[in-house]
Protein backbone atom coordinates (compact mmCIF):
# COMPACT_ATOMS: atom_id res chain seq x y z
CA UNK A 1 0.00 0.00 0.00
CA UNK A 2 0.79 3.71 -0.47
CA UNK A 3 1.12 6.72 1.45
CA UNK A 4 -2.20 7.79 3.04
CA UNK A 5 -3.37 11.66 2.26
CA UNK A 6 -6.51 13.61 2.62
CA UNK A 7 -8.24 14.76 -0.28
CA UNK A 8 -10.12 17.99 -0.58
CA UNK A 9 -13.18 16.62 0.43
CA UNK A 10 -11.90 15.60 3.25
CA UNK A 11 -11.60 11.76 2.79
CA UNK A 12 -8.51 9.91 3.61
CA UNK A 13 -7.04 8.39 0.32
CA UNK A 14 -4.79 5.45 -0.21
CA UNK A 15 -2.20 5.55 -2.97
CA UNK A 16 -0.45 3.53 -5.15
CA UNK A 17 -4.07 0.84 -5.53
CA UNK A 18 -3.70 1.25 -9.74
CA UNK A 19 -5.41 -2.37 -9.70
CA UNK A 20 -8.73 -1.65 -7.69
CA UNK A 21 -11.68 -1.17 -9.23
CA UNK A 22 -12.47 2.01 -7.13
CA UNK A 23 -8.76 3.84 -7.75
CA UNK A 24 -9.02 6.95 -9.27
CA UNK A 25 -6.89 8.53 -12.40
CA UNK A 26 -4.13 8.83 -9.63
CA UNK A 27 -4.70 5.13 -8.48
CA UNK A 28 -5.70 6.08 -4.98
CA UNK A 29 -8.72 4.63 -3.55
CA UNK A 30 -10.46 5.98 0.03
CA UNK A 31 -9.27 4.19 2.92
CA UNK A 32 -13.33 3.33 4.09
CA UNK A 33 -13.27 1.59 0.92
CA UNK A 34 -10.81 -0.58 1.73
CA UNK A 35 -11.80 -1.09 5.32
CA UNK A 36 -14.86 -1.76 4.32
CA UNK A 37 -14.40 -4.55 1.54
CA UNK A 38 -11.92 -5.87 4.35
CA UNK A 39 -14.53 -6.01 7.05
CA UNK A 40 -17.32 -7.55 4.56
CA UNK A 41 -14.77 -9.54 3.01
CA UNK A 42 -15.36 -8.84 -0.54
CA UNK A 43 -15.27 -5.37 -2.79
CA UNK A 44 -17.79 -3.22 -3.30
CA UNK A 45 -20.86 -3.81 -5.95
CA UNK A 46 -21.26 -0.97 -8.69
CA UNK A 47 -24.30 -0.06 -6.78
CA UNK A 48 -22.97 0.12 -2.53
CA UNK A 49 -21.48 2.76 -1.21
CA UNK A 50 -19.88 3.30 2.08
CA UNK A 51 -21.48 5.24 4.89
CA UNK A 52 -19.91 7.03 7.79
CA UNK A 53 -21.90 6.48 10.64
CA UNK A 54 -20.66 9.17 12.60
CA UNK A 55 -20.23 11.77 9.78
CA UNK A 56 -16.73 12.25 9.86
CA UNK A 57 -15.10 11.52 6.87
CA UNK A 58 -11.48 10.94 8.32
CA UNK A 59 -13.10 7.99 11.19
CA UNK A 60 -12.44 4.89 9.08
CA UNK A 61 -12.73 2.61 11.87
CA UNK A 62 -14.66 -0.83 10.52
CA UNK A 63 -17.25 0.11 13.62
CA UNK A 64 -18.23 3.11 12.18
CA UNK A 65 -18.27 2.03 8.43
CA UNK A 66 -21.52 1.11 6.82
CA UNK A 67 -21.93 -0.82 3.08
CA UNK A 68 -25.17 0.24 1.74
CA UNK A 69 -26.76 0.87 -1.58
CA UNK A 70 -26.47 4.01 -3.06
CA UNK A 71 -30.20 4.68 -3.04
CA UNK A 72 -30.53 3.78 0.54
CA UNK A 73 -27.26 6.10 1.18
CA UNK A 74 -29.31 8.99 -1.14
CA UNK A 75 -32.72 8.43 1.57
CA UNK A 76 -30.51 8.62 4.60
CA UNK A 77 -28.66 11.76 3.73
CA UNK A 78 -31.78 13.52 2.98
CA UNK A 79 -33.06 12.80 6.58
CA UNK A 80 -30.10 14.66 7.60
CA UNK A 81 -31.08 17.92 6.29
């Protein structure tokens, strides 16, 4: 694995992952990704997303990682404002 980093957003990013499926043009992936597909034990489906329970964005502790489908994701976001 790479060096970790932040990203404007505010996510922390993973480098050097050129082989994952979720690596961007830079082939760094976000670490919940990777925590996640660790803790479920498989990667991510085109349609799941990961959810921060706790809002923050840089907490990418398996216990506060979600997997859920985007549209699901979409519902609970929109209870939040």
């Amino acid at each position: 694995m790479g060096r970790c980093y932040k990203n404007k957003d505010g996510y922390v990013m993973v480098s050097g992952m050129h082989g994952h499926k979720k690596a961007n043009s830079s082939g760094a992936v976000p670490a919940h990704t990777l925590n996640a597909e660790k803790k479920i034990g498989r990667s991510l489906r085109a349609n799941e997303v990961v959810h921060h329970k706790n809002r923050n964005k840089a907490d990418n502790s398996s216990s506060n990682l979600r997997v859920m489908t985007r549209s699901a994701h979409s519902k609970l976001h929109k209870k939040y404002d």
